[in-house]
Protein backbone atom coordinates (compact mmCIF):
# COMPACT_ATOMS: atom_id res chain seq x y z
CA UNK A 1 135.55 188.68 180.30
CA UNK A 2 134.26 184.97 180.05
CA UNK A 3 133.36 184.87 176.23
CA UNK A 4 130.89 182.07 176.96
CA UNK A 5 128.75 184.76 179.00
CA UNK A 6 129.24 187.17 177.06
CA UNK A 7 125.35 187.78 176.22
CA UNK A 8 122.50 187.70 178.60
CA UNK A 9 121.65 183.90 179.32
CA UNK A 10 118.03 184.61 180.57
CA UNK A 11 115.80 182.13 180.15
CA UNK A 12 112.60 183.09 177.74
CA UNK A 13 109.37 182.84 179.18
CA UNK A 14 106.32 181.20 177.61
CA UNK A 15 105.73 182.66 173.87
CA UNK A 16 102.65 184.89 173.72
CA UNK A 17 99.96 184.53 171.36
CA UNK A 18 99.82 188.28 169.42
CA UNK A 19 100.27 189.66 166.07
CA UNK A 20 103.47 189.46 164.54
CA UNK A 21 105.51 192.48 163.05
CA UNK A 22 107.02 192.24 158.88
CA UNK A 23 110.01 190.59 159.74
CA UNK A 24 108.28 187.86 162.39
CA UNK A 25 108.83 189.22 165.64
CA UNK A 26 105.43 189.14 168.19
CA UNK A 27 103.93 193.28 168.42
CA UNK A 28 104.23 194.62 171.47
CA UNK A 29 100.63 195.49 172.92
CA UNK A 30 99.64 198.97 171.79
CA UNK A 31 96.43 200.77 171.75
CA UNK A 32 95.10 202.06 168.36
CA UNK A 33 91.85 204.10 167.19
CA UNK A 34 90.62 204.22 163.64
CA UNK A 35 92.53 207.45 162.87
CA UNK A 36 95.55 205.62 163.80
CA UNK A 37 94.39 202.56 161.52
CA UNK A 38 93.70 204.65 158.74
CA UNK A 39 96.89 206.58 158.46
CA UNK A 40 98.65 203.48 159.23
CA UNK A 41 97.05 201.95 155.60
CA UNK A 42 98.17 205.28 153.95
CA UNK A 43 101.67 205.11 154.94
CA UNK A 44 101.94 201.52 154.03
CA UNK A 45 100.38 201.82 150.54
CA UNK A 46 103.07 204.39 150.01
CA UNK A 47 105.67 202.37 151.20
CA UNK A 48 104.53 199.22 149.50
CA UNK A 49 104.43 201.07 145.90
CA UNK A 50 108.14 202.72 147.02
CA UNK A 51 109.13 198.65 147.62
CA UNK A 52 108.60 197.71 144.15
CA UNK A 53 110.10 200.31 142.24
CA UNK A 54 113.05 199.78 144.39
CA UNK A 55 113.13 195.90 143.78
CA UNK A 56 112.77 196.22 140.18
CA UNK A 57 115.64 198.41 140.80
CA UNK A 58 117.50 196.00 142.38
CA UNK A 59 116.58 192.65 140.08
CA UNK A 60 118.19 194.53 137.28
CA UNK A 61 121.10 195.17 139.05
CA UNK A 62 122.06 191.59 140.47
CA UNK A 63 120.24 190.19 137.86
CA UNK A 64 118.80 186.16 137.70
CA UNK A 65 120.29 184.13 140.67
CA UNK A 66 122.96 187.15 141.18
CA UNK A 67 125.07 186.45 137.42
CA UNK A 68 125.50 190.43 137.15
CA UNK A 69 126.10 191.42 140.36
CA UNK A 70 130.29 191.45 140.06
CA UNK A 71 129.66 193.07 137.07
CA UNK A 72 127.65 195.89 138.08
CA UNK A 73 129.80 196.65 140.96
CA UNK A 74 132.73 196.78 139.08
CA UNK A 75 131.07 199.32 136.42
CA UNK A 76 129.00 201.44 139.06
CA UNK A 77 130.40 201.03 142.98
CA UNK A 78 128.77 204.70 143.51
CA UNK A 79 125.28 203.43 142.44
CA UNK A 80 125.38 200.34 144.26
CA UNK A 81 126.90 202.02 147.61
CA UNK A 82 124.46 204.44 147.46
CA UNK A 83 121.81 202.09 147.05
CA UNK A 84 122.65 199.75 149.93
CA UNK A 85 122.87 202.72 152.28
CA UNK A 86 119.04 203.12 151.27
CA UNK A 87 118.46 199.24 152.36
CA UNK A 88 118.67 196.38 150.22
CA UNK A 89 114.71 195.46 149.55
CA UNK A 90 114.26 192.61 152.13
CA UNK A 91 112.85 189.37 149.84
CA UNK A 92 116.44 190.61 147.64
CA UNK A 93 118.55 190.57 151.30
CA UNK A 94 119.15 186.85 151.87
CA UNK A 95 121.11 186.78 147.99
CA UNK A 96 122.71 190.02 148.29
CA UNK A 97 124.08 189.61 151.27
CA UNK A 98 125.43 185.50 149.94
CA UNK A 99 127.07 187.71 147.32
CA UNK A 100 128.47 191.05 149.39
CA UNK A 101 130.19 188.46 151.50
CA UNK A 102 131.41 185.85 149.19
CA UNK A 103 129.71 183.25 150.69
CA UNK A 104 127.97 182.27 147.67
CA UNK A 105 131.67 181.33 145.98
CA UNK A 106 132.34 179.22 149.33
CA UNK A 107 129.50 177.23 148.99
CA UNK A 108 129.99 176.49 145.39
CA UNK A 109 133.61 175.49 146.21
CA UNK A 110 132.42 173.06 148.77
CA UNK A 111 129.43 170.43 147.73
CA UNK A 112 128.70 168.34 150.27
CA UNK A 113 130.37 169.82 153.27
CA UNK A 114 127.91 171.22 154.97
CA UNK A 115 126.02 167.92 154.99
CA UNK A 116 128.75 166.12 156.32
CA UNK A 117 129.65 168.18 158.90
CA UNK A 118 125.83 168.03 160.20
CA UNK A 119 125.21 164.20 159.74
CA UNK A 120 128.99 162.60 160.53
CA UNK A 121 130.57 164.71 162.01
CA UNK A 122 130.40 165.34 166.73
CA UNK A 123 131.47 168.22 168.28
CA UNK A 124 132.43 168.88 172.07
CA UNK A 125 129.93 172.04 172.05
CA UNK A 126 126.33 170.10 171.27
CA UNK A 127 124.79 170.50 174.69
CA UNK A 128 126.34 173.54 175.08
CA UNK A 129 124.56 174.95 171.71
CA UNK A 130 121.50 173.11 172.91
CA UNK A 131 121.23 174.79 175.89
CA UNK A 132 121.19 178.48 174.28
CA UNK A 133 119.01 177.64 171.43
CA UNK A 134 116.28 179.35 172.96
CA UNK A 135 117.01 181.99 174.10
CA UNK A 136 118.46 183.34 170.34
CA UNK A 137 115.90 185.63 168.92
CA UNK A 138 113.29 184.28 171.38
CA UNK A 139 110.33 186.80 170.21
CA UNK A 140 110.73 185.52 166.30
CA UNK A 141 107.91 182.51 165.50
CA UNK A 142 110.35 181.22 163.49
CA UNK A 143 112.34 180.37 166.44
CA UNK A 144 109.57 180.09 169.28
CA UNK A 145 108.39 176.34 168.80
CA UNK A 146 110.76 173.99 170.89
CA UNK A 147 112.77 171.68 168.75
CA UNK A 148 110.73 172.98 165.68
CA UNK A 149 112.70 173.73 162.22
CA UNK A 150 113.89 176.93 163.52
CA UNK A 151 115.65 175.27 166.66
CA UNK A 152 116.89 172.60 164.52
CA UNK A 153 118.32 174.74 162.01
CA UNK A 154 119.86 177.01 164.32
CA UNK A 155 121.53 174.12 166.28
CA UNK A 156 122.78 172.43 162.65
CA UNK A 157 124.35 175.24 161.56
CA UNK A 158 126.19 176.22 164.75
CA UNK A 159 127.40 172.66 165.65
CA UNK A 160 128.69 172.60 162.02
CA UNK A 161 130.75 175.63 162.56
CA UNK A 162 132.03 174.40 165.92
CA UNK A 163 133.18 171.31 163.99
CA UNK A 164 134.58 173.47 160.58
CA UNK A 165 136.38 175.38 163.24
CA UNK A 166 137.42 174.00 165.92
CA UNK A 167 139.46 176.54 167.54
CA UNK A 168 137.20 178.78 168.01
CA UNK A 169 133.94 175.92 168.51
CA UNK A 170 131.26 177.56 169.87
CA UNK A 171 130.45 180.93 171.94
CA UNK A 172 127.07 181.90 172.56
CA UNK A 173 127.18 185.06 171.01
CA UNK A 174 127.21 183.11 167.64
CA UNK A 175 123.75 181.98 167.95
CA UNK A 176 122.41 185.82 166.78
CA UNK A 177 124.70 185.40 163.71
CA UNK A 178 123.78 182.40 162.81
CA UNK A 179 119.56 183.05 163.59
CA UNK A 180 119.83 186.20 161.82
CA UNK A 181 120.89 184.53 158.38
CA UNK A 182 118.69 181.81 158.94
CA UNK A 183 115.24 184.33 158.66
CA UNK A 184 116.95 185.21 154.99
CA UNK A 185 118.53 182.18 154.08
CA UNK A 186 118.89 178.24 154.02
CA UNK A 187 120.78 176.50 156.87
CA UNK A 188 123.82 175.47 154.41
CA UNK A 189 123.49 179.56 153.06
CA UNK A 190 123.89 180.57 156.39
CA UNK A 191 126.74 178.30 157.50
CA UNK A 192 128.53 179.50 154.53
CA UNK A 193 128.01 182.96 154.95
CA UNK A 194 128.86 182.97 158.80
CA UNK A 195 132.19 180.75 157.19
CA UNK A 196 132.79 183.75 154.72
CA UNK A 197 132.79 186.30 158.16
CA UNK A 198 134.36 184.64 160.43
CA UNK A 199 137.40 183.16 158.35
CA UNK A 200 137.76 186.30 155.78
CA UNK A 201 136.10 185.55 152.39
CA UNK A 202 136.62 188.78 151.20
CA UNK A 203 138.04 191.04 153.91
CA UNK A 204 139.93 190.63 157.41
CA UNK A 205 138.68 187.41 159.21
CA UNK A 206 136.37 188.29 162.31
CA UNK A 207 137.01 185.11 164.33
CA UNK A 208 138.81 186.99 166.95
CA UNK A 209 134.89 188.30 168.25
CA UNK A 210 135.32 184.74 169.89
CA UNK A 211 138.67 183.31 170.47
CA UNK A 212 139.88 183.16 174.12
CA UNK A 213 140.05 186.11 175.35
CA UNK A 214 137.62 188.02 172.62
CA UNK A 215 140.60 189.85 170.91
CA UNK A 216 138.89 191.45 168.33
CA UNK A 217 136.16 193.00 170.48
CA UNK A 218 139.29 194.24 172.85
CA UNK A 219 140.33 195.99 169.50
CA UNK A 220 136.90 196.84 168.76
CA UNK A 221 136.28 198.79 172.14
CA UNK A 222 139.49 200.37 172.45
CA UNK A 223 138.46 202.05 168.79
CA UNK A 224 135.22 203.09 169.68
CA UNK A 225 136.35 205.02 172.91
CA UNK A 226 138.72 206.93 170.83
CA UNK A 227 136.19 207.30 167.84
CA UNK A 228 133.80 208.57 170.97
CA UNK A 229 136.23 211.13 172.16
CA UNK A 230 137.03 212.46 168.63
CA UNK A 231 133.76 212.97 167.27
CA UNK A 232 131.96 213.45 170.48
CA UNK A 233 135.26 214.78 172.90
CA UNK A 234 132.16 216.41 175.61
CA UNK A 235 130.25 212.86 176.22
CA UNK A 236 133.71 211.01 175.70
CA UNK A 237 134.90 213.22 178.40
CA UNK A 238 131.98 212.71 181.02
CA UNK A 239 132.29 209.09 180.16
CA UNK A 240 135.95 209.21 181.43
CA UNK A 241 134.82 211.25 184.70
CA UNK A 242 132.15 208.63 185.60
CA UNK A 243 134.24 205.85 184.97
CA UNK A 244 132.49 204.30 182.32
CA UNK A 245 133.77 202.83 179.99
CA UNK A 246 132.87 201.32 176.63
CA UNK A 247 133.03 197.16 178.04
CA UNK A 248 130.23 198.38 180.15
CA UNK A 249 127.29 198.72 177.60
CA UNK A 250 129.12 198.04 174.23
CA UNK A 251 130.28 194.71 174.57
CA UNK A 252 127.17 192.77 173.01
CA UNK A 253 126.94 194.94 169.85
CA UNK A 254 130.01 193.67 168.49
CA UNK A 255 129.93 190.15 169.94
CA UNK A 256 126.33 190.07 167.51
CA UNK A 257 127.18 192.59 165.44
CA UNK A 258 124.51 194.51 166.53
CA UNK A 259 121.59 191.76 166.11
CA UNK A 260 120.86 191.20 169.84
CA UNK A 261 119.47 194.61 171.11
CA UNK A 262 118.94 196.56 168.95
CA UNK A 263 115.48 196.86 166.49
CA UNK A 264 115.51 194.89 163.85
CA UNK A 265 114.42 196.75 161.24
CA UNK A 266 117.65 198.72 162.23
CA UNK A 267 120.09 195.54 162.36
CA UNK A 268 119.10 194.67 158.98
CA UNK A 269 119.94 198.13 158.10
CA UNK A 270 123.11 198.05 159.81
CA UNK A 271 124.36 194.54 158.31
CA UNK A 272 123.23 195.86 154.92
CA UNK A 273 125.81 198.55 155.19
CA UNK A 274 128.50 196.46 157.47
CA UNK A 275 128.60 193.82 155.01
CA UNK A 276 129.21 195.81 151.88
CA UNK A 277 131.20 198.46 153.25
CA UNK A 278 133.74 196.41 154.90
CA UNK A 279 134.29 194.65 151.74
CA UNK A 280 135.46 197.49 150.06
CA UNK A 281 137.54 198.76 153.06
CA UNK A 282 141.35 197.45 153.61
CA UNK A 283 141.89 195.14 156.42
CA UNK A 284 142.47 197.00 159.65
């Protein structure tokens, strides 16, 4: 597998002018009738006053700037498990997730790297990274204007990492990392936290998704197959009949940790959940 192709390289077409969704993503073109409008209202009233009870919830867990979040954890893991499962409240998700991964720590360890690493520093990967900017999260506004702050941003914080980590530079598979934390975060935030993930802040390092050869997601597939067959041994088996096999549809998800195809409003979900849990989990 040729881990610089290891995501779909088409090239975006022009960017639509249509409503955008919560998160910033353009609506897909849908009818509606006022019925549909007016239930549509209901439901969101409902969620919206379910929102804040939840975030008031959640500021008096982490408390100001995140000071009680290590303590909380350490007095209530249940609550706080339970809670993430349920979604962290998305204007809380850019700090939680800074403080799930130990990213915040990093970048408090290291003023003035990030800046150097952007400004002084060259790495072998620029027109590679250039070349993919646009096609990472190509339906998100925050992303759509060429060389706007979203294309910048992305391209800073990905030709920093190539330069932090030079073994493993760049792969384009990155790119959905890195734009994911950037719609909750600042670019030097985001470096940091993709850092804390790739190198191991606080649980096994995940830089093997793209070192030659993609070892991790090798390790990755082989454990979903057998997860498949164990808790689902009648599709596991028809998947062995037809010859299909996990490398076939499964690769992507782990190369972007589930951010490149599937809904968004799930992947959040997911990395909620991914980022916590595998905290608290020993090292494989």
């Amino acid at each position: 597998m040729d881990k610089k192709k290891a995501v779909d390289d088409t090239e975006p077409g022009p960017a639509p002018s249509r409503p955008v969704d919560r998160f910033g993503f353009i609506k897909p073109e849908q009818g509606t009738s006022p019925d549909g409008i007016s239930k549509s209202k209901s439901i969101h009233e409902r969620e919206r006053e379910r929102d804040e009870r939840r975030i008031k919830k959640w500021r008096k867990m982490i408390g100001v700037g995140g000071s009680d979040w290590k303590h909380y954890v350490r007095r209530n893991p249940h609550v706080v498990k339970r809670r993430i499962r349920k979604g962290i409240p998305d204007c809380l998700r850019g700090l939680v997730w800074q403080l799930i991964s130990g990213s915040r720590d990093l970048l408090l360890l290291n003023p003035g790297v990030y800046e150097t690493l952007v400004i002084y520093e060259t790495s072998a990967s620029e027109l590679e990274i250039i070349r993919d900017i646009s096609r990472t999260f190509p339906s998100h506004i925050f992303f759509q204007q060429r060389h706007g702050p979203g294309q910048r941003s992305l391209y800073n914080v990905l030709k920093a990492y190539s330069v932090y980590d030079r073994d493993v530079g760049y792969v384009q598979g990155m790119g959905f990392l890195a734009g994911l934390l950037l719609l909750y975060m600042s670019e030097e935030d985001a470096f940091w936290l993709l850092v804390a993930l790739l190198k191991g802040a606080v649980h096994a390092p995940m830089e093997g998704l793209y070192q030659a050869g993609l070892p991790l997601v090798q390790q990755y597939l082989y454990q979903f197959e057998k997860l498949v067959l164990e808790q689902m041994p009648q599709l596991g088996q028809h998947f062995i009949e037809e010859m299909i096999n996990p490398s076939m549809y499964a690769s992507q998800w782990f190369i972007t940790v589930f951010s490149y195809s599937f809904p968004f409003h799930l992947t959040v979900r997911v990395w909620d959940v991914f980022l916590y849990e595998v905290s608290i989990l020993p090292a494989i």
